[in-house]
PDB file of N, CA and C in Angstrom:
ATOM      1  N   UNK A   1     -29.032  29.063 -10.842  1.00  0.00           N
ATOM      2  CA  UNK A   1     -28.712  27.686 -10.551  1.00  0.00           C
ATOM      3  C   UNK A   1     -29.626  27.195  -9.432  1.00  0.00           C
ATOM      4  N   UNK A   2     -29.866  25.744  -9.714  1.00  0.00           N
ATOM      5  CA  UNK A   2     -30.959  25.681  -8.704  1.00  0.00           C
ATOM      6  C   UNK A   2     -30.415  24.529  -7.603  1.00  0.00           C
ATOM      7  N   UNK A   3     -30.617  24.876  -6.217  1.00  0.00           N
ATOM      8  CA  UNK A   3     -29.982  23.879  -5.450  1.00  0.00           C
ATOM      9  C   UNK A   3     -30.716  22.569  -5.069  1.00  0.00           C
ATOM     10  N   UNK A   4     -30.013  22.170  -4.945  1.00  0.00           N
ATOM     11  CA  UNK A   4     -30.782  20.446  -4.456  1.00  0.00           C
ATOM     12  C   UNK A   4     -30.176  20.354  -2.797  1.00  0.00           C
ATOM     13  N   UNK A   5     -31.564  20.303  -2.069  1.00  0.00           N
ATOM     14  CA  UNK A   5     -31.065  19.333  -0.540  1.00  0.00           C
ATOM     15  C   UNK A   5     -31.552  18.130  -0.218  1.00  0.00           C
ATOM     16  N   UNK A   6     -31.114  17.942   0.213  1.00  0.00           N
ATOM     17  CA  UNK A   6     -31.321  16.401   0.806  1.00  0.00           C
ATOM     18  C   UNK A   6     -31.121  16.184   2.205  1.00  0.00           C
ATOM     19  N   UNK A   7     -32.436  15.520   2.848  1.00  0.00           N
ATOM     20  CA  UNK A   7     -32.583  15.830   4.195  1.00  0.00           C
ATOM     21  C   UNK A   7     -31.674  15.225   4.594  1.00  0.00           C
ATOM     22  N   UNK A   8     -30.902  14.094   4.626  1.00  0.00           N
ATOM     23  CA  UNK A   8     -30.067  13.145   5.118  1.00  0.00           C
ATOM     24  C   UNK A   8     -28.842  12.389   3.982  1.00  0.00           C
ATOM     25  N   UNK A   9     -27.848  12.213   4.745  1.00  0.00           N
ATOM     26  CA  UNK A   9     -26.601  11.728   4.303  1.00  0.00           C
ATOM     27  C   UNK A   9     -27.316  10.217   3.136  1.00  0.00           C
ATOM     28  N   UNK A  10     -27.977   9.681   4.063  1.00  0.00           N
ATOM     29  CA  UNK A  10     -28.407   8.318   3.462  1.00  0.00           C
ATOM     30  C   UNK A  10     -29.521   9.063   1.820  1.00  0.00           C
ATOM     31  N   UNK A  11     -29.865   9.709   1.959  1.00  0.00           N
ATOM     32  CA  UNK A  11     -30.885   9.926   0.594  1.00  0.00           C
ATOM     33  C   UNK A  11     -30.114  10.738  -0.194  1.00  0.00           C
ATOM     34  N   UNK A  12     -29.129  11.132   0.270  1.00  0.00           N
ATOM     35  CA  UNK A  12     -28.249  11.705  -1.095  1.00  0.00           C
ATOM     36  C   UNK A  12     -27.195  10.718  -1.771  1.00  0.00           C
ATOM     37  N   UNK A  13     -27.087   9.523  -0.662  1.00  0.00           N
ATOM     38  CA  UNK A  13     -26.181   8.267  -1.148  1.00  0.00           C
ATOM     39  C   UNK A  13     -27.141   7.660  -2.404  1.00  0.00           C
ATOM     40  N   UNK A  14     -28.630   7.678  -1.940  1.00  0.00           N
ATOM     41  CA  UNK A  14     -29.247   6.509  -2.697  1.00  0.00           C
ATOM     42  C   UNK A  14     -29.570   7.220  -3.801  1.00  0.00           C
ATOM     43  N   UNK A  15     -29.643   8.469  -3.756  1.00  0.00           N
ATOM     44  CA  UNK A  15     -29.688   9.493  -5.528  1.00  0.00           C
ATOM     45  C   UNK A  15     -28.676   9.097  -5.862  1.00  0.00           C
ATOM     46  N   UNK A  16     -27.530   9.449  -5.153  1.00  0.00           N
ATOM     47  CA  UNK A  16     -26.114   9.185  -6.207  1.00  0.00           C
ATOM     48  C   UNK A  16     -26.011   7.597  -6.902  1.00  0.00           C
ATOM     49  N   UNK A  17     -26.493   6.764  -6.084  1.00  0.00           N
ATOM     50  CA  UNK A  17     -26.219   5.503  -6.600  1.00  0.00           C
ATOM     51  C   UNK A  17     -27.423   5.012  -7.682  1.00  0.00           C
ATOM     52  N   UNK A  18     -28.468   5.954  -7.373  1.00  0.00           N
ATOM     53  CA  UNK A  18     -29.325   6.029  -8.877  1.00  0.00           C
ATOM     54  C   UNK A  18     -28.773   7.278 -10.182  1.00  0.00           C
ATOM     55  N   UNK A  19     -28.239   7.761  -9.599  1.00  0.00           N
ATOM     56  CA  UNK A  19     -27.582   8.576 -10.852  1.00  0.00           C
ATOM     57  C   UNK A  19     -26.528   7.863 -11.591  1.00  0.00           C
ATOM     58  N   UNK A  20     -25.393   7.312 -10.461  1.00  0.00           N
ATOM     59  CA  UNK A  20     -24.620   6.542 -11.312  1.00  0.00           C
ATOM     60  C   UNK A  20     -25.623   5.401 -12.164  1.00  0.00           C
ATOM     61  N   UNK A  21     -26.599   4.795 -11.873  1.00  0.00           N
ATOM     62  CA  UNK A  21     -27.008   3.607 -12.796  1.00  0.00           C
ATOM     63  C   UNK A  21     -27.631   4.383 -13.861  1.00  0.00           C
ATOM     64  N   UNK A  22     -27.843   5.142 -14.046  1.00  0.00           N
ATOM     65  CA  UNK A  22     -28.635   6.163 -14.909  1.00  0.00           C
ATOM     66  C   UNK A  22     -27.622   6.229 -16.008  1.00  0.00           C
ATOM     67  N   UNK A  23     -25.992   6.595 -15.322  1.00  0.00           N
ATOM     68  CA  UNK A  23     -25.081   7.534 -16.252  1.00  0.00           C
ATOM     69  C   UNK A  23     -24.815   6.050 -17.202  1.00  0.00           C
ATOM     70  N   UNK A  24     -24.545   5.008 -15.913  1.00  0.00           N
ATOM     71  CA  UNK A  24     -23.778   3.869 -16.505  1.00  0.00           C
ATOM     72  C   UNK A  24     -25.042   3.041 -17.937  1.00  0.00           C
ATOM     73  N   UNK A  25     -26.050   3.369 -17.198  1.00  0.00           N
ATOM     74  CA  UNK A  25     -26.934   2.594 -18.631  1.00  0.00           C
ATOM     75  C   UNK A  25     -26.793   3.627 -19.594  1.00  0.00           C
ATOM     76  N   UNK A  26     -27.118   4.786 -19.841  1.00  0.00           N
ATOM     77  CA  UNK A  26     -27.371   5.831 -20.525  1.00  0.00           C
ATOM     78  C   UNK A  26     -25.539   5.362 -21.791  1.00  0.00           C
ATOM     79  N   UNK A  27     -24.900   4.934 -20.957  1.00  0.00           N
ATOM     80  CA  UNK A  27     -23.344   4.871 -21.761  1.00  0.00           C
ATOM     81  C   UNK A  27     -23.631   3.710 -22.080  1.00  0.00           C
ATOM     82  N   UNK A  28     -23.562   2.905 -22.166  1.00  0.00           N
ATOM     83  CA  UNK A  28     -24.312   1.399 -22.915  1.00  0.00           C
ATOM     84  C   UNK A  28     -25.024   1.507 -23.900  1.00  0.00           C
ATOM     85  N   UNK A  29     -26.138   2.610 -24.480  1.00  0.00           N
ATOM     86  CA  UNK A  29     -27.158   2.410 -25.231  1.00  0.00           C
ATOM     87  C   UNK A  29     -26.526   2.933 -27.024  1.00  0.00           C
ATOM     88  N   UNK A  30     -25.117   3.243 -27.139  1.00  0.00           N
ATOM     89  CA  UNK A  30     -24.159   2.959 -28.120  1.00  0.00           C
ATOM     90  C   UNK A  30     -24.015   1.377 -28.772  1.00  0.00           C
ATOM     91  N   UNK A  31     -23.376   1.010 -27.953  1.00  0.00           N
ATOM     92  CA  UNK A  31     -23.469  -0.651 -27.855  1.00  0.00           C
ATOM     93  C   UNK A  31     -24.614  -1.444 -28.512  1.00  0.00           C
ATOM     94  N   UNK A  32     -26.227  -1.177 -27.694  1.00  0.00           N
ATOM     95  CA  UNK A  32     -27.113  -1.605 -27.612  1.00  0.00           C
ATOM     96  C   UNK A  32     -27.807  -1.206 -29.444  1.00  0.00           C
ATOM     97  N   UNK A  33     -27.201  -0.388 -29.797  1.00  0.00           N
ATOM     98  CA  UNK A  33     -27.856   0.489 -30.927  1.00  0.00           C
ATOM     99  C   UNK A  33     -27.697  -0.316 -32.384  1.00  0.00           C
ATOM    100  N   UNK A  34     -25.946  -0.786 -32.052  1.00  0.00           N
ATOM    101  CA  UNK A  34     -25.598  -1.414 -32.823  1.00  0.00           C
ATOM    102  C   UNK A  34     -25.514  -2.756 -33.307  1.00  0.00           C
ATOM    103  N   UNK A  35     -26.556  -3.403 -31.992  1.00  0.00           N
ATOM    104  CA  UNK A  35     -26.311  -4.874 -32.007  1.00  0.00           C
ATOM    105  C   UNK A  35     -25.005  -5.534 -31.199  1.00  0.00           C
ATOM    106  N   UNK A  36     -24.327  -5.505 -30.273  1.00  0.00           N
ATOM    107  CA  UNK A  36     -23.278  -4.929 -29.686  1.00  0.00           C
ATOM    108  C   UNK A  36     -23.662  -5.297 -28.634  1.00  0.00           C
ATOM    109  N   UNK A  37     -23.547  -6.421 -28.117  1.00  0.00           N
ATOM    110  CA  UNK A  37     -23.374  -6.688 -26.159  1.00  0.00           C
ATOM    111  C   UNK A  37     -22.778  -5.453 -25.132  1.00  0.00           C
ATOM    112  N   UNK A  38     -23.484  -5.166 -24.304  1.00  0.00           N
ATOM    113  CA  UNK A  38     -22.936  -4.351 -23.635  1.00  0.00           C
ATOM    114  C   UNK A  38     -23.057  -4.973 -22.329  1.00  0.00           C
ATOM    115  N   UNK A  39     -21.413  -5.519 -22.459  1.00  0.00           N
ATOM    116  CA  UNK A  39     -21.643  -6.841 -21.294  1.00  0.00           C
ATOM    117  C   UNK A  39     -20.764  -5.804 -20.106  1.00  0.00           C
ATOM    118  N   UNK A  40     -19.937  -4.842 -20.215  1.00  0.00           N
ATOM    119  CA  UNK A  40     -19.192  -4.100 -19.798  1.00  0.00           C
ATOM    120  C   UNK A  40     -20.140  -2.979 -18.683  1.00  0.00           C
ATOM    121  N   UNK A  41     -20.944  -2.886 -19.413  1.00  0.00           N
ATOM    122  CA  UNK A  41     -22.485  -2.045 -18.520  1.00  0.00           C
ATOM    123  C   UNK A  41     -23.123  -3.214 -18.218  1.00  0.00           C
ATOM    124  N   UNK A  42     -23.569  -4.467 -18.315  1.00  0.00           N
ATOM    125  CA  UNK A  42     -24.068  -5.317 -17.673  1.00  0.00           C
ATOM    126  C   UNK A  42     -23.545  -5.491 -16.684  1.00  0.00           C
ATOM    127  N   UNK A  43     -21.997  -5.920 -16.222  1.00  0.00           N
ATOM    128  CA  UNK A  43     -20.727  -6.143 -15.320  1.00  0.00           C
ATOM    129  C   UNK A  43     -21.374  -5.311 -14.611  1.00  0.00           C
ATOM    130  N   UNK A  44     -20.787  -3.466 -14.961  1.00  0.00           N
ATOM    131  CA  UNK A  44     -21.218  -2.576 -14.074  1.00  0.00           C
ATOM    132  C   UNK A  44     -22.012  -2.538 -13.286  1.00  0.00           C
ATOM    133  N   UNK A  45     -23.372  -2.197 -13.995  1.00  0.00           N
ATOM    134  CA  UNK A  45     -24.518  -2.225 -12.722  1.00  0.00           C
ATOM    135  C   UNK A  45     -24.837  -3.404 -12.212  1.00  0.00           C
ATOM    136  N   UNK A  46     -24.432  -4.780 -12.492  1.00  0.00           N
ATOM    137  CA  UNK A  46     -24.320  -5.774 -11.718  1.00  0.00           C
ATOM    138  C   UNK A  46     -23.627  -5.489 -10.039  1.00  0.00           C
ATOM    139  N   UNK A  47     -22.383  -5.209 -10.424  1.00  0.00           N
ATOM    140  CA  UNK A  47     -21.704  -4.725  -9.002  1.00  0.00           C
ATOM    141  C   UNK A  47     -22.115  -3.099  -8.429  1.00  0.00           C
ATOM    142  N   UNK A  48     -22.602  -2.426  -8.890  1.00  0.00           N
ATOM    143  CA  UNK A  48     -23.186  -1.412  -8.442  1.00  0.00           C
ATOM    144  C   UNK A  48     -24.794  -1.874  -7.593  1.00  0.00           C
ATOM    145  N   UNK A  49     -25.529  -2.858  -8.514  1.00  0.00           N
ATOM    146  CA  UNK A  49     -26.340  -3.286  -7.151  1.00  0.00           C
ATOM    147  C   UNK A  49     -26.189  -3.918  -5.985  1.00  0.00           C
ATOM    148  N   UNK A  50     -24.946  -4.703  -6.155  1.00  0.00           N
ATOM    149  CA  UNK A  50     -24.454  -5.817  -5.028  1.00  0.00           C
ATOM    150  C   UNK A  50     -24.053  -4.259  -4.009  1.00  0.00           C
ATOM    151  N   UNK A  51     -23.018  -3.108  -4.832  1.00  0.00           N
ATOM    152  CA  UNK A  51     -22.615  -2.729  -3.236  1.00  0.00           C
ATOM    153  C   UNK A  51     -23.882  -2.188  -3.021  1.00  0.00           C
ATOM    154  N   UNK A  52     -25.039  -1.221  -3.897  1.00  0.00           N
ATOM    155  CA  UNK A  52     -25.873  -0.726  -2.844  1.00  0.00           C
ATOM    156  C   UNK A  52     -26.864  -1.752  -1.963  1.00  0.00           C
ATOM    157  N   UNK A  53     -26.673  -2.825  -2.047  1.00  0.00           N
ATOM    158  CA  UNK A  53     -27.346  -4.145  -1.552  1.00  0.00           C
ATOM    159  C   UNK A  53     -26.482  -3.884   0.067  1.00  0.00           C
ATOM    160  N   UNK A  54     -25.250  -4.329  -0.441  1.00  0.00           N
ATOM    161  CA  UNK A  54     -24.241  -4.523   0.683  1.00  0.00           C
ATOM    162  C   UNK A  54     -24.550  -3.732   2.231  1.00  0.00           C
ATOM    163  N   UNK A  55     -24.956  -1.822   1.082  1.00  0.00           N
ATOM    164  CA  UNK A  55     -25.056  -0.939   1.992  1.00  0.00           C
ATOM    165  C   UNK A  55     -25.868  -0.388   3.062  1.00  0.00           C
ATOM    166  N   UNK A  56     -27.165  -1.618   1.792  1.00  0.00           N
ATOM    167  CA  UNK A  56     -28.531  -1.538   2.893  1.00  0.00           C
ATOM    168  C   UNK A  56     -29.349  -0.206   1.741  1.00  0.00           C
ATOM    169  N   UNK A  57     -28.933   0.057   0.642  1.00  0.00           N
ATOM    170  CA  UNK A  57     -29.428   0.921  -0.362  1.00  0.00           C
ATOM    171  C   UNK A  57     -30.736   0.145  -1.097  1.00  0.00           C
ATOM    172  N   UNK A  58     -31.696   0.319  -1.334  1.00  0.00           N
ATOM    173  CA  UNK A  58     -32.525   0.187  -1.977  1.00  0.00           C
ATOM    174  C   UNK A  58     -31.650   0.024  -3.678  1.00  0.00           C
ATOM    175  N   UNK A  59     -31.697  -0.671  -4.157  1.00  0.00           N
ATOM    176  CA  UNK A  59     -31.204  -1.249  -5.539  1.00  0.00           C
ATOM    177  C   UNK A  59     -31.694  -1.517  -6.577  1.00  0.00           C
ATOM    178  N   UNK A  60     -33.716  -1.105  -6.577  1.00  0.00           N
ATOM    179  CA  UNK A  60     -34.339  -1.464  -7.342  1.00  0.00           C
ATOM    180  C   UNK A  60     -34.039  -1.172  -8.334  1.00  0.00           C
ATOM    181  N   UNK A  61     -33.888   0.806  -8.900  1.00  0.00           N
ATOM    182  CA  UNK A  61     -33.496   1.387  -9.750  1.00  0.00           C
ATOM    183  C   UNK A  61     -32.612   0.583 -10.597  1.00  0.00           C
ATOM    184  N   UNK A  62     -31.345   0.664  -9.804  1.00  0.00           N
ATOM    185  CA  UNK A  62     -30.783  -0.135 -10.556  1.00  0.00           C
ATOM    186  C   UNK A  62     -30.393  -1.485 -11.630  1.00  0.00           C
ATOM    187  N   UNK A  63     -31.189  -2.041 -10.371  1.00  0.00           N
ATOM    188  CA  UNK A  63     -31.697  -3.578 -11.236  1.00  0.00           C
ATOM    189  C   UNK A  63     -32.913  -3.364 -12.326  1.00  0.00           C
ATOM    190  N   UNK A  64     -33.421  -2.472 -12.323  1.00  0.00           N
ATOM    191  CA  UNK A  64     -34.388  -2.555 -13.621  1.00  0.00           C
ATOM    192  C   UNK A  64     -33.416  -2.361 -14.599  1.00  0.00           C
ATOM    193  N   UNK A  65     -32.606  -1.071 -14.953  1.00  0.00           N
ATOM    194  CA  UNK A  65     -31.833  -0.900 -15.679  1.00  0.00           C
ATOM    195  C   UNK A  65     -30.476  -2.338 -15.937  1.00  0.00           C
ATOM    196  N   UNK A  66     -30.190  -2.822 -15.164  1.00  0.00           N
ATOM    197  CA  UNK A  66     -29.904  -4.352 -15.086  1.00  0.00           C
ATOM    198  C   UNK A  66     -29.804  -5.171 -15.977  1.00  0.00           C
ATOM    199  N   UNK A  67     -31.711  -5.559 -15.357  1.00  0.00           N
ATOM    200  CA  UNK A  67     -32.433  -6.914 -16.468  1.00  0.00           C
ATOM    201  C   UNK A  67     -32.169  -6.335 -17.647  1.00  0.00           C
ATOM    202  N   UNK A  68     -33.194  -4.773 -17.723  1.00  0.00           N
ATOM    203  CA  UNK A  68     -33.259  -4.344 -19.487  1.00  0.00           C
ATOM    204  C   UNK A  68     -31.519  -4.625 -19.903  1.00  0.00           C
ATOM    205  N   UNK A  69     -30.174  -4.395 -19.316  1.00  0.00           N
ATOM    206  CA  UNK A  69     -29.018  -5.033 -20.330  1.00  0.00           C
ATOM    207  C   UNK A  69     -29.149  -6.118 -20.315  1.00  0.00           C
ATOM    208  N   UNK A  70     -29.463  -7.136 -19.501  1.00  0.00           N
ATOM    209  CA  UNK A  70     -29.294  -8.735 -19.333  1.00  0.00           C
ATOM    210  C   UNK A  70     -30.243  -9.013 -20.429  1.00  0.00           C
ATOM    211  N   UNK A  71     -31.265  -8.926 -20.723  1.00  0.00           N
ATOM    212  CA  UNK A  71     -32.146  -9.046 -21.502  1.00  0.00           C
ATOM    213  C   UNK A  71     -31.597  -8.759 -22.804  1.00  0.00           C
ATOM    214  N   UNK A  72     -31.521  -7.511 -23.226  1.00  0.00           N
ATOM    215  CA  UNK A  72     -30.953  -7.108 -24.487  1.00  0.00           C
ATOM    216  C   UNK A  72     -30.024  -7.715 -24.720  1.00  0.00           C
ATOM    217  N   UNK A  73     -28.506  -7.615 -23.455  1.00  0.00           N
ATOM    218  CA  UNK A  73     -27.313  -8.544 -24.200  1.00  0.00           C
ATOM    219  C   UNK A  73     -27.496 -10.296 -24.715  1.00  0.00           C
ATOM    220  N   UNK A  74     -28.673 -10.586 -23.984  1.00  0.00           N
ATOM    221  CA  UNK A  74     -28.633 -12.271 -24.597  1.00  0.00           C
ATOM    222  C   UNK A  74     -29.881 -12.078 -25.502  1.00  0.00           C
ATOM    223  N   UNK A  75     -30.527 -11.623 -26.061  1.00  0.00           N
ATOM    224  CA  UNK A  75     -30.892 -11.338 -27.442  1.00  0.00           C
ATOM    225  C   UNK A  75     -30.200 -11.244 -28.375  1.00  0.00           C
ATOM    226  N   UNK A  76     -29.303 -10.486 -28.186  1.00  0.00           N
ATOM    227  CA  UNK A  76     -28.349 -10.473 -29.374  1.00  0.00           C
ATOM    228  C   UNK A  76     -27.657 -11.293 -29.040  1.00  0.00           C
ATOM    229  N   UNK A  77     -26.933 -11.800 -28.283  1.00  0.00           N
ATOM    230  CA  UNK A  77     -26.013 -12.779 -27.889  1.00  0.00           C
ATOM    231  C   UNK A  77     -26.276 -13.962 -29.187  1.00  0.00           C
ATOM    232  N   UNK A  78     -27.712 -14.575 -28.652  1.00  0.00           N
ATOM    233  CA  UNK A  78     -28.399 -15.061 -29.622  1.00  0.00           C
ATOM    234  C   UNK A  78     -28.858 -15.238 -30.932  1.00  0.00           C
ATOM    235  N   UNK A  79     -28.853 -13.706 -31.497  1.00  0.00           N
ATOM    236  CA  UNK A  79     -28.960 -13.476 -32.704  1.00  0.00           C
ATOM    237  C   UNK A  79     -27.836 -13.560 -32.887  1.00  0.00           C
ATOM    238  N   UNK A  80     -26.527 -13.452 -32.361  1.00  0.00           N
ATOM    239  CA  UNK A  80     -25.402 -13.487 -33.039  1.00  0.00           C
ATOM    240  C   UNK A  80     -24.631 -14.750 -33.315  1.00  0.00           C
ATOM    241  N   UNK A  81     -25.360 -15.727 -32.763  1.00  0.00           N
ATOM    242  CA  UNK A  81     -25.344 -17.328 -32.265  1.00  0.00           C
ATOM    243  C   UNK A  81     -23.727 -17.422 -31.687  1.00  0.00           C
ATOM    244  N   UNK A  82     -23.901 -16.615 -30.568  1.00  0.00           N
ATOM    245  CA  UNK A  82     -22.920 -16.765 -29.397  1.00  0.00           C
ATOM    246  C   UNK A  82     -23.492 -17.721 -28.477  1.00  0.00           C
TER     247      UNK A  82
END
C-alpha cells in the first residue's frame, strides 16, 4: 500500500476538495450518457466551489468540471426544448 503525505493541513483540504469534484462529476456522466440533465451534479459542484471559494481554496478544478455540466446540461436542455 502506498502512502500519501501531505506537507500541510491546507493541501490535503484542497486534494480532498478536488477529489470530491472528481467523485461528484465522475457520478453524473450516467446522466450525461443518456441525454439526461445532470442538474443534481451541476447543483453539487456549484456549492462545492462556493465553499472552497468561501475557504480561500483554490476552486479552479472544480469549476472546470462545473462549466463542462453547465454546458452539457443546457445542450440538452435545448435539444430537449426545455
Amino acid at each position: 500500500m502506498n502512502n500519501i503525505t501531505f506537507v500541510s493541513t491546507q493541501e490535503f483540504t484542497q486534494a480532498a476538495f478536488n477529489q470530491v469534484a472528481k467523485i461528484v462529476a465522475e457520478h453524473g456522466h450516467p446522466c450525461l450518457d443518456v441525454c439526461c440533465p445532470a442538474e443534481s451534479t451541476e447543483r453539487c459542484l456549484e456549492h462545492l466551489a462556493i465553499v472552497a471559494s468561501d475557504w480561500s481554496y483554490d476552486y479552479s478544478f472544480i469549476d472546470a468540471h462545473l462549466e463542462t455540466y453547465k454546458k452539457a446540461n443546457a445542450e440538452i436542455r435545448e435539444y430537449l426544448g426545455e
